[in-house]
C-alpha atoms as a PDB file:
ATOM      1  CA  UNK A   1       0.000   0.000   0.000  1.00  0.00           C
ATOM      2  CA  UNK A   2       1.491   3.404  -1.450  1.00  0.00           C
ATOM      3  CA  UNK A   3       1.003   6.473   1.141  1.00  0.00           C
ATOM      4  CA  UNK A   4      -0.334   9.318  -0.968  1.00  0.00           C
ATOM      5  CA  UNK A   5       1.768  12.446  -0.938  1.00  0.00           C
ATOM      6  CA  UNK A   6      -0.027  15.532  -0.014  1.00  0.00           C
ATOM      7  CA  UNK A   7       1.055  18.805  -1.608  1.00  0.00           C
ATOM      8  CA  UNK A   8      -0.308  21.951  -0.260  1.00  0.00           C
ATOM      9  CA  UNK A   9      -1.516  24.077  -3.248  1.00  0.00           C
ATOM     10  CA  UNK A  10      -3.339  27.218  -3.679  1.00  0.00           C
ATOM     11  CA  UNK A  11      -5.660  28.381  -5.870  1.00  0.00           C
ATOM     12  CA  UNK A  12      -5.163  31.818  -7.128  1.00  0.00           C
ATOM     13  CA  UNK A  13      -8.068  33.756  -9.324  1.00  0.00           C
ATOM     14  CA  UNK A  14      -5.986  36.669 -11.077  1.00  0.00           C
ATOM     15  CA  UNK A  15      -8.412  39.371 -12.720  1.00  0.00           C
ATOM     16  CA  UNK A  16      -7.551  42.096 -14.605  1.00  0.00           C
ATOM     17  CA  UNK A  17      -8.801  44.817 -16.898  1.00  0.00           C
ATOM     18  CA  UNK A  18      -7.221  44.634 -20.615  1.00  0.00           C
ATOM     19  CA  UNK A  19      -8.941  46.560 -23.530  1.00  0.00           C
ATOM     20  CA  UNK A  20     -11.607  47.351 -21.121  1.00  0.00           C
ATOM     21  CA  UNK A  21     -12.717  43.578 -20.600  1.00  0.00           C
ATOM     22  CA  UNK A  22     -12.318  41.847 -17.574  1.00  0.00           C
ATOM     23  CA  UNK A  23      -9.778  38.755 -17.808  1.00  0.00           C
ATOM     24  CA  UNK A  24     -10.517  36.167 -15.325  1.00  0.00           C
ATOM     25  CA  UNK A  25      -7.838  33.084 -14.938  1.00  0.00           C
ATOM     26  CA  UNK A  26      -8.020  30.223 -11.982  1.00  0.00           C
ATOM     27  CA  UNK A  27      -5.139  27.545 -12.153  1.00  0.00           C
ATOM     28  CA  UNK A  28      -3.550  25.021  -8.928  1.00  0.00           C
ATOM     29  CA  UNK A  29       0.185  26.050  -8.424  1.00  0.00           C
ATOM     30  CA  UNK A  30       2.259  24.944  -5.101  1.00  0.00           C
ATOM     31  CA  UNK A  31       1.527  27.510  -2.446  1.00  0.00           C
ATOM     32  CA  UNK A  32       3.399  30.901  -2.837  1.00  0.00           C
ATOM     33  CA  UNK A  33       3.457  31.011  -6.564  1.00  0.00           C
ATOM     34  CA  UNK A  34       1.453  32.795  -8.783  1.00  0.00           C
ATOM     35  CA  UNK A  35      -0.066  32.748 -12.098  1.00  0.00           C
ATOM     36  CA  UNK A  36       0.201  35.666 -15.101  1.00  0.00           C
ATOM     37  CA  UNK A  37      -0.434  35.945 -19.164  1.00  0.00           C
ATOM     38  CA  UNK A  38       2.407  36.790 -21.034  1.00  0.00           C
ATOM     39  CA  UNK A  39       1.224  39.225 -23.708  1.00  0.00           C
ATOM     40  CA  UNK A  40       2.777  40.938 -26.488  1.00  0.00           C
ATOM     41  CA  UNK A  41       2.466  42.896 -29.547  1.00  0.00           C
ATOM     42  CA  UNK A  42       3.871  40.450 -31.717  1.00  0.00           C
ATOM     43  CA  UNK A  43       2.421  37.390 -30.623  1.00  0.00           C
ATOM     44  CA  UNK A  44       5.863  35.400 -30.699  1.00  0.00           C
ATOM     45  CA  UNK A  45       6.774  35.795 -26.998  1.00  0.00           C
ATOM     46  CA  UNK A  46       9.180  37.342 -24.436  1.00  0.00           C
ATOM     47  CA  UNK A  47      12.380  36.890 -23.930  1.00  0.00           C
ATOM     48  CA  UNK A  48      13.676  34.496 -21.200  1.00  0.00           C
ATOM     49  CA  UNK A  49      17.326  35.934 -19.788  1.00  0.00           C
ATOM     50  CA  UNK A  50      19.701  34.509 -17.113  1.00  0.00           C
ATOM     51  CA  UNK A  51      19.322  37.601 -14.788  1.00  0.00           C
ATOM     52  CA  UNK A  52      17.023  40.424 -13.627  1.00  0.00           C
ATOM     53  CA  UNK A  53      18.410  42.746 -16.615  1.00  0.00           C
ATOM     54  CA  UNK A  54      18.004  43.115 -20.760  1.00  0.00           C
ATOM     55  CA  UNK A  55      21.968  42.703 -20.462  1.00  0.00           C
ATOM     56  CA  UNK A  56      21.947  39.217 -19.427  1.00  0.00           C
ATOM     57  CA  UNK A  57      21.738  36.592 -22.183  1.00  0.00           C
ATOM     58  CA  UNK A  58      18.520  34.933 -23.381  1.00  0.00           C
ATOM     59  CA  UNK A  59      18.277  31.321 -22.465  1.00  0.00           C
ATOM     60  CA  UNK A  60      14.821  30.618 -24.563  1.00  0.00           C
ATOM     61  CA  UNK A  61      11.442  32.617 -25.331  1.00  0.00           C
ATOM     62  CA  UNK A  62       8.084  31.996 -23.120  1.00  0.00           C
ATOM     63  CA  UNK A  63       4.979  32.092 -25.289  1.00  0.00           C
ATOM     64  CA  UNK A  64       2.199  34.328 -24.998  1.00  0.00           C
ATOM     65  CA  UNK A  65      -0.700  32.336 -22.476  1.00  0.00           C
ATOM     66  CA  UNK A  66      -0.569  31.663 -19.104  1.00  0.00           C
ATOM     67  CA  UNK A  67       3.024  31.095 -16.820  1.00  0.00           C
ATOM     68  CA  UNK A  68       3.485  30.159 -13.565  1.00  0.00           C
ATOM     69  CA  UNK A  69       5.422  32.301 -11.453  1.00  0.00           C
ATOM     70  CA  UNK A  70       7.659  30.864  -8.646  1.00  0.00           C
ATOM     71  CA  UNK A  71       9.044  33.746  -7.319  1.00  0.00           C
ATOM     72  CA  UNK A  72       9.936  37.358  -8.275  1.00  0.00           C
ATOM     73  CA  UNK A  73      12.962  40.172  -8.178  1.00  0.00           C
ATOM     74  CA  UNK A  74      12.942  43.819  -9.128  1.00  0.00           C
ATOM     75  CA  UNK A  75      15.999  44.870 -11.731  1.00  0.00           C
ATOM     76  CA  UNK A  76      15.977  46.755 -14.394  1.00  0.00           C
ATOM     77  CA  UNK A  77      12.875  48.882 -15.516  1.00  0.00           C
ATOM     78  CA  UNK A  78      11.335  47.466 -19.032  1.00  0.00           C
ATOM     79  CA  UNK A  79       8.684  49.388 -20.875  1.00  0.00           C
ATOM     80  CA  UNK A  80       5.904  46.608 -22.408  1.00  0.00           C
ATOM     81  CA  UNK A  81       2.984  45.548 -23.159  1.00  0.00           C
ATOM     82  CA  UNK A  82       1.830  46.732 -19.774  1.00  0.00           C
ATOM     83  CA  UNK A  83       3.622  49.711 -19.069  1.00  0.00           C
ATOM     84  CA  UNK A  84       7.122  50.665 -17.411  1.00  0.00           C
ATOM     85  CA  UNK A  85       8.087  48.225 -14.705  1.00  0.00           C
ATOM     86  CA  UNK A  86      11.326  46.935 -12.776  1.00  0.00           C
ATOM     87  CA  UNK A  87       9.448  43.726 -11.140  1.00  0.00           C
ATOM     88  CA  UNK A  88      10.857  40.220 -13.256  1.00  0.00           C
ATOM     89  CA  UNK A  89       9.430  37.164 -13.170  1.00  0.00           C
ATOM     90  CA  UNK A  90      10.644  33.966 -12.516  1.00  0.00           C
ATOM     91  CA  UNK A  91       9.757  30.787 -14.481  1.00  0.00           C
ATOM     92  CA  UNK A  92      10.649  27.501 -12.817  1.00  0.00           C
ATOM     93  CA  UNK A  93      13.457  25.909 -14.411  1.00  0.00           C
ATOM     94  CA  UNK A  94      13.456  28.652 -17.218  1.00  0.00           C
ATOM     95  CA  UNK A  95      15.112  32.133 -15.880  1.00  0.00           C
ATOM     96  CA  UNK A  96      13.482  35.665 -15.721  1.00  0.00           C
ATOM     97  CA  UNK A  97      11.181  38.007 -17.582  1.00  0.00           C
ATOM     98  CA  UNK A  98      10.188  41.147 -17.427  1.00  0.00           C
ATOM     99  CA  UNK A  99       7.046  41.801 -16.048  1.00  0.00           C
ATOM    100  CA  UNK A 100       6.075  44.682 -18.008  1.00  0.00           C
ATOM    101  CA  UNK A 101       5.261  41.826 -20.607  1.00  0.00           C
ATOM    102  CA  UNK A 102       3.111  39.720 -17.641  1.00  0.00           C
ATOM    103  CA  UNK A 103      -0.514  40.229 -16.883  1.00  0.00           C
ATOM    104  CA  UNK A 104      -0.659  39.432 -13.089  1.00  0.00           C
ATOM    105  CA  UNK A 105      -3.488  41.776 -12.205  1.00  0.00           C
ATOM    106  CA  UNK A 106      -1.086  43.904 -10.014  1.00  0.00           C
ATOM    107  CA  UNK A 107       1.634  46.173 -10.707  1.00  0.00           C
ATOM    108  CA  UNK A 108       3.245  45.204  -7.487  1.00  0.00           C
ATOM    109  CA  UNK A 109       4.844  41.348  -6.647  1.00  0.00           C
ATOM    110  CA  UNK A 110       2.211  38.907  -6.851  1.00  0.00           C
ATOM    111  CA  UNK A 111       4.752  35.896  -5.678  1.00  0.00           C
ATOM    112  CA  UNK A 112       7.919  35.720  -3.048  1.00  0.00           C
ATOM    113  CA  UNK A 113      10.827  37.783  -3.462  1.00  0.00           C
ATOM    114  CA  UNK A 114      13.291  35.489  -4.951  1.00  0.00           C
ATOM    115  CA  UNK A 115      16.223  34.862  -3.000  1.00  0.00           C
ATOM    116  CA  UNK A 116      18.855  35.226  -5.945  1.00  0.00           C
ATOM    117  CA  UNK A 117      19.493  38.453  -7.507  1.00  0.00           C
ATOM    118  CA  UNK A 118      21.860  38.358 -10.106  1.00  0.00           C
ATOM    119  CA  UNK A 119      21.627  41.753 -11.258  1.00  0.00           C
ATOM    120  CA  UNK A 120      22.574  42.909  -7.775  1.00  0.00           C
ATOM    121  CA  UNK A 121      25.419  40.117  -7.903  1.00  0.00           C
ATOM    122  CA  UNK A 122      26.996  42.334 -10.621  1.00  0.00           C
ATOM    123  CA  UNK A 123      26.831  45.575  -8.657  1.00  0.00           C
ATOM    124  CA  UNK A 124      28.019  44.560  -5.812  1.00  0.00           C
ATOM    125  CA  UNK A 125      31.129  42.726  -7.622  1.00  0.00           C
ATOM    126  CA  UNK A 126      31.693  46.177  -9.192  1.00  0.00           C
ATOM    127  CA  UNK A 127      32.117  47.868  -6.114  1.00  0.00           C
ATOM    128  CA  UNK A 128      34.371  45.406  -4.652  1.00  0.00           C
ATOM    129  CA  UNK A 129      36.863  45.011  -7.300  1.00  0.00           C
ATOM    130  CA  UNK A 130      37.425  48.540  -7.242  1.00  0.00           C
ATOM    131  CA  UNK A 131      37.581  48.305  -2.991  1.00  0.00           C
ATOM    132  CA  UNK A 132      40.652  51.182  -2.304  1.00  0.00           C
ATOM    133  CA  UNK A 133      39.643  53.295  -5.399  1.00  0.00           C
ATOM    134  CA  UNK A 134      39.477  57.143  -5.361  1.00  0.00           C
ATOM    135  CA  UNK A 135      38.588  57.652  -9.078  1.00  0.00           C
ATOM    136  CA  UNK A 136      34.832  58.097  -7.979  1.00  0.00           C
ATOM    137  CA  UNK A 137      35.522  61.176  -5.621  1.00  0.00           C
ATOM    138  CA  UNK A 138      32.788  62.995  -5.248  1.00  0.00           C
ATOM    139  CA  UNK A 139      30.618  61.143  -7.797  1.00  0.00           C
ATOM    140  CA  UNK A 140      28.503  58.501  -5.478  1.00  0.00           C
ATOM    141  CA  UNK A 141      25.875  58.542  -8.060  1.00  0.00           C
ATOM    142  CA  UNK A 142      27.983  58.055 -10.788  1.00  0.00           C
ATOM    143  CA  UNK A 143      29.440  55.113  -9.019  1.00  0.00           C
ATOM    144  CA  UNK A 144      26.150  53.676  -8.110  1.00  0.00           C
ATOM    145  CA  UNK A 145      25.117  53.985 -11.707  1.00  0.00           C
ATOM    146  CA  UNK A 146      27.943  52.328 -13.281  1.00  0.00           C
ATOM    147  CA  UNK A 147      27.899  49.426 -10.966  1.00  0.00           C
ATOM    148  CA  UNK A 148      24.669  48.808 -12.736  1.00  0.00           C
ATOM    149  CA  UNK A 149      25.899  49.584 -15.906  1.00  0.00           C
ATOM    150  CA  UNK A 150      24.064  52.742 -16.595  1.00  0.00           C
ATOM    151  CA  UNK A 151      25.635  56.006 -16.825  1.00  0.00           C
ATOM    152  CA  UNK A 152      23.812  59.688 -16.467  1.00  0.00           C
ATOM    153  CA  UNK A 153      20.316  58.905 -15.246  1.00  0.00           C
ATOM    154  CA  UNK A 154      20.246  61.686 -12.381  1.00  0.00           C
ATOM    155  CA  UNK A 155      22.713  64.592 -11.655  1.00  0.00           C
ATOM    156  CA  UNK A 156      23.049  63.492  -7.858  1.00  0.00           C
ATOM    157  CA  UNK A 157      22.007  60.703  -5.510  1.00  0.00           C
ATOM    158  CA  UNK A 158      19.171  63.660  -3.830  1.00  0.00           C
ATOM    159  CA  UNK A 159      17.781  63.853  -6.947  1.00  0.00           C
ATOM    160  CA  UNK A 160      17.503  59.894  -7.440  1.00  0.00           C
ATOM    161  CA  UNK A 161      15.997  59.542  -3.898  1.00  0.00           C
ATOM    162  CA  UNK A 162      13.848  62.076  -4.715  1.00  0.00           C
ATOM    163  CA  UNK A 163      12.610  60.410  -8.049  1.00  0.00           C
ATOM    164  CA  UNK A 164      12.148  57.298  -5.533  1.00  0.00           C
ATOM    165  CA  UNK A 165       9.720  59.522  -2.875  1.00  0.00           C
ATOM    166  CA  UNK A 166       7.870  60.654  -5.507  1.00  0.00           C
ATOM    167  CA  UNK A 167       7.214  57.472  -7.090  1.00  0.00           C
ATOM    168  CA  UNK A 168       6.001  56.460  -3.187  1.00  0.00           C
ATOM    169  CA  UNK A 169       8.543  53.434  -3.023  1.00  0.00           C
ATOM    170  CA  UNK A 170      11.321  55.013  -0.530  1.00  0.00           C
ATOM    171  CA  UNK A 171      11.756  52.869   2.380  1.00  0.00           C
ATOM    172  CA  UNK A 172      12.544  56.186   5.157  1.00  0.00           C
ATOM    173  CA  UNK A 173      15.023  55.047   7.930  1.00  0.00           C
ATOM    174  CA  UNK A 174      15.073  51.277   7.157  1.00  0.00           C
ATOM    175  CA  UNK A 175      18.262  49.949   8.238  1.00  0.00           C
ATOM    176  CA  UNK A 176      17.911  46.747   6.595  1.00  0.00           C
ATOM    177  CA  UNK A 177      18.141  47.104   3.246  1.00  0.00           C
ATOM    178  CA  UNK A 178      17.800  43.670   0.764  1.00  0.00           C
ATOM    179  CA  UNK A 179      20.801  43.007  -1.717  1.00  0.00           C
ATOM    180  CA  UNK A 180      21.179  45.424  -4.298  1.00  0.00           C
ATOM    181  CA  UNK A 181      18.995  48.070  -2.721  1.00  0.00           C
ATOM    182  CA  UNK A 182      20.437  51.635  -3.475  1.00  0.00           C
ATOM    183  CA  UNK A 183      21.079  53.189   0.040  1.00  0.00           C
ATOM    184  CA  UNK A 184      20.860  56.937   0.794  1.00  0.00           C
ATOM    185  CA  UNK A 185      21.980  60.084   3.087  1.00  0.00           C
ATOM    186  CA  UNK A 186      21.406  63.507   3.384  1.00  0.00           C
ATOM    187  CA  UNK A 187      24.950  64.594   3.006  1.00  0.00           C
ATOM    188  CA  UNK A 188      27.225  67.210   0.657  1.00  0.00           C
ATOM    189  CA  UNK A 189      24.104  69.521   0.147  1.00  0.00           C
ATOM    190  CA  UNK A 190      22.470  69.641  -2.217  1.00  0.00           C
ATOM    191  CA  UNK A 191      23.495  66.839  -3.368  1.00  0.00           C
ATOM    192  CA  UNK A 192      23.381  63.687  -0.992  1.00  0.00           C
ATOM    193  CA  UNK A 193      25.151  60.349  -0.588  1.00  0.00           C
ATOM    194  CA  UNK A 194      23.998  57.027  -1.889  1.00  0.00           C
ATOM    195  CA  UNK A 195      25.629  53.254  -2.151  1.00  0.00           C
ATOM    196  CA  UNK A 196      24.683  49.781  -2.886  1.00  0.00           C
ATOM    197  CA  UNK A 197      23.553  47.658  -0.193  1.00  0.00           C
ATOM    198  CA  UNK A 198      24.767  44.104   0.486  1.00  0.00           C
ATOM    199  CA  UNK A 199      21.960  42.425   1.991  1.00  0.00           C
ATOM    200  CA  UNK A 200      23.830  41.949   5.204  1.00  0.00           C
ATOM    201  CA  UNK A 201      23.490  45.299   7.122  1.00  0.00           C
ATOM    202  CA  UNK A 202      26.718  46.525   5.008  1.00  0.00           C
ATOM    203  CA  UNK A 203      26.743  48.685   1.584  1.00  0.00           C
ATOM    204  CA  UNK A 204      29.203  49.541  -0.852  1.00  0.00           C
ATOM    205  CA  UNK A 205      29.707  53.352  -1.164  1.00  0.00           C
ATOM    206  CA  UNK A 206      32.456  56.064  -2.508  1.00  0.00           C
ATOM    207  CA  UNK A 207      33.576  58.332   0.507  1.00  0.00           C
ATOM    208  CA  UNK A 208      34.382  55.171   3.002  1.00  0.00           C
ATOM    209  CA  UNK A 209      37.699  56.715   4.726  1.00  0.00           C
ATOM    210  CA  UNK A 210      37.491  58.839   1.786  1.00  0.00           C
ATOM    211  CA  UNK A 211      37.786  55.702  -0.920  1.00  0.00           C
ATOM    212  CA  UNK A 212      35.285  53.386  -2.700  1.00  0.00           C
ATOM    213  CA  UNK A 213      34.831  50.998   0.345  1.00  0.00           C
ATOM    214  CA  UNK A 214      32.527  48.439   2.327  1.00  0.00           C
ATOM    215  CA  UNK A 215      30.653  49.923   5.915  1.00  0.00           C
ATOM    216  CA  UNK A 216      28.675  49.050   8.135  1.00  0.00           C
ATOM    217  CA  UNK A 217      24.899  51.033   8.052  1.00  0.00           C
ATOM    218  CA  UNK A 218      24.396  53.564   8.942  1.00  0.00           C
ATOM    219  CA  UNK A 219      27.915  54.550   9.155  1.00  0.00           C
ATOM    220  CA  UNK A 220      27.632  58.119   7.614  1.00  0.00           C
ATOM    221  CA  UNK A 221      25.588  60.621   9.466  1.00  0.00           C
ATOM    222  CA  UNK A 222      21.415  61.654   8.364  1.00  0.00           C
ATOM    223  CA  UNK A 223      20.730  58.077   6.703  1.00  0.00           C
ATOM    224  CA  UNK A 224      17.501  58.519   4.475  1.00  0.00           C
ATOM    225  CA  UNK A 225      16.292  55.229   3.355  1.00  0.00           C
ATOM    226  CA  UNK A 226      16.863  52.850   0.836  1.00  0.00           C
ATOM    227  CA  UNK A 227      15.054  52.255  -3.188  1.00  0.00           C
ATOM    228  CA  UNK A 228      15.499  49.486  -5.591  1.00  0.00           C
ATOM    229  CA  UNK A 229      17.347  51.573  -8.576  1.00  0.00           C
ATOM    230  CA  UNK A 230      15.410  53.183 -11.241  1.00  0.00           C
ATOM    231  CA  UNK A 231      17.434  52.641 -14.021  1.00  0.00           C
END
């Protein structure tokens, strides 16, 4: 006699309003995932990559129709079929797309926070092979922008907090910021202070003992808050 394996599931109804019609989807997924429809102007899919980013490589191409969601990440902000977003999904087994591509009836995560973000990975290795450096003096922002590969998004880290108040997604005076969460201070008016956070209550920031350099929060004085990056 077999004993019968009991899997908690969930059911999850996801509606949403596309073209002014109300979508209504029901499917059985192990608890904590979610459900979405990829959608997209061509019909042919959206792209599958490695990491949280357009810069990582594509490993394959999920269909339009329904996907199940395991867990999810922010990274880099996509425009699709659904707007401007920096949420990416996670397909089991697959890799990540971009949500802006995924109807999920929310804008915000519909599934866990994944634990692995490689996009953050990469930042955070930029920082650290340039531990010791001086050349980014003066240009935190700069230095928080290249780590993620981007370059001239916002002339100073006040203005990209301030981008992240307005937007209502600054986290004010939360010492514990996740992995890859840029990290900010009211410092060097009018201009501010910002780093990368590591995930473990330390950051990576220009101006530690006045070099590129690893700290422990809140370590500089009038600590703000922390954002996932815009860009």
């Amino acid at each position: 006699m077999r004993t019968a394996l009991i899997r908690t599931v969930s059911r999850i109804t996801t509606t949403a309003l596309l073209g002014g019609a109300a979508i209504t989807g029901v499917a059985v997924l192990p608890a904590h995932a979610a459900t979405g429809t990829v959608v997209t102007d061509s019909g042919s899919g959206v792209t599958i990559r490695s990491g949280n980013a357009t810069s990582f490589g594509s490993v394959g191409t999920q269909p339009n129709g329904a996907v199940e969601i395991d867990c999810q990440i922010y990274g880099e902000p996509v425009t699709g079929k659904f707007g401007r977003s920096l949420v990416w999904d996670h397909i089991p087994g697959k890799g990540f797309i971009s949500d802006s591509y995924v109807n999920t009836g929310s804008t915000g995560l519909v599934a866990p926070l994944c634990t692995s973000n490689p996009r953050a990975d990469k930042a955070i290795a930029w920082y650290a092979a340039r531990n010791g450096s001086t050349d980014f003096q003066g240009y935190c922002e700069m230095a928080a922008e290249n780590s993620y590969g981007k370059t001239g998004i916002w002339a100073s880290a006040k203005a990209d907090w301030n981008d992240a108040v307005a937007r209502g997604v600054a986290h004010r005076g939360d010492l514990n910021p996740p992995k890859g969460a840029l990290i900010f201070w009211d410092l060097a008016a009018p201009y501010g202070h910002v780093g990368v956070a590591r995930g473990d209550g330390y950051f990576w920031a220009t101006s530690v003992n006045g070099k590129i350099g690893l700290a422990k929060l809140p370590y500089f004085n009038s600590y703000l808050g922390w954002a996932w990056p815009n860009f």
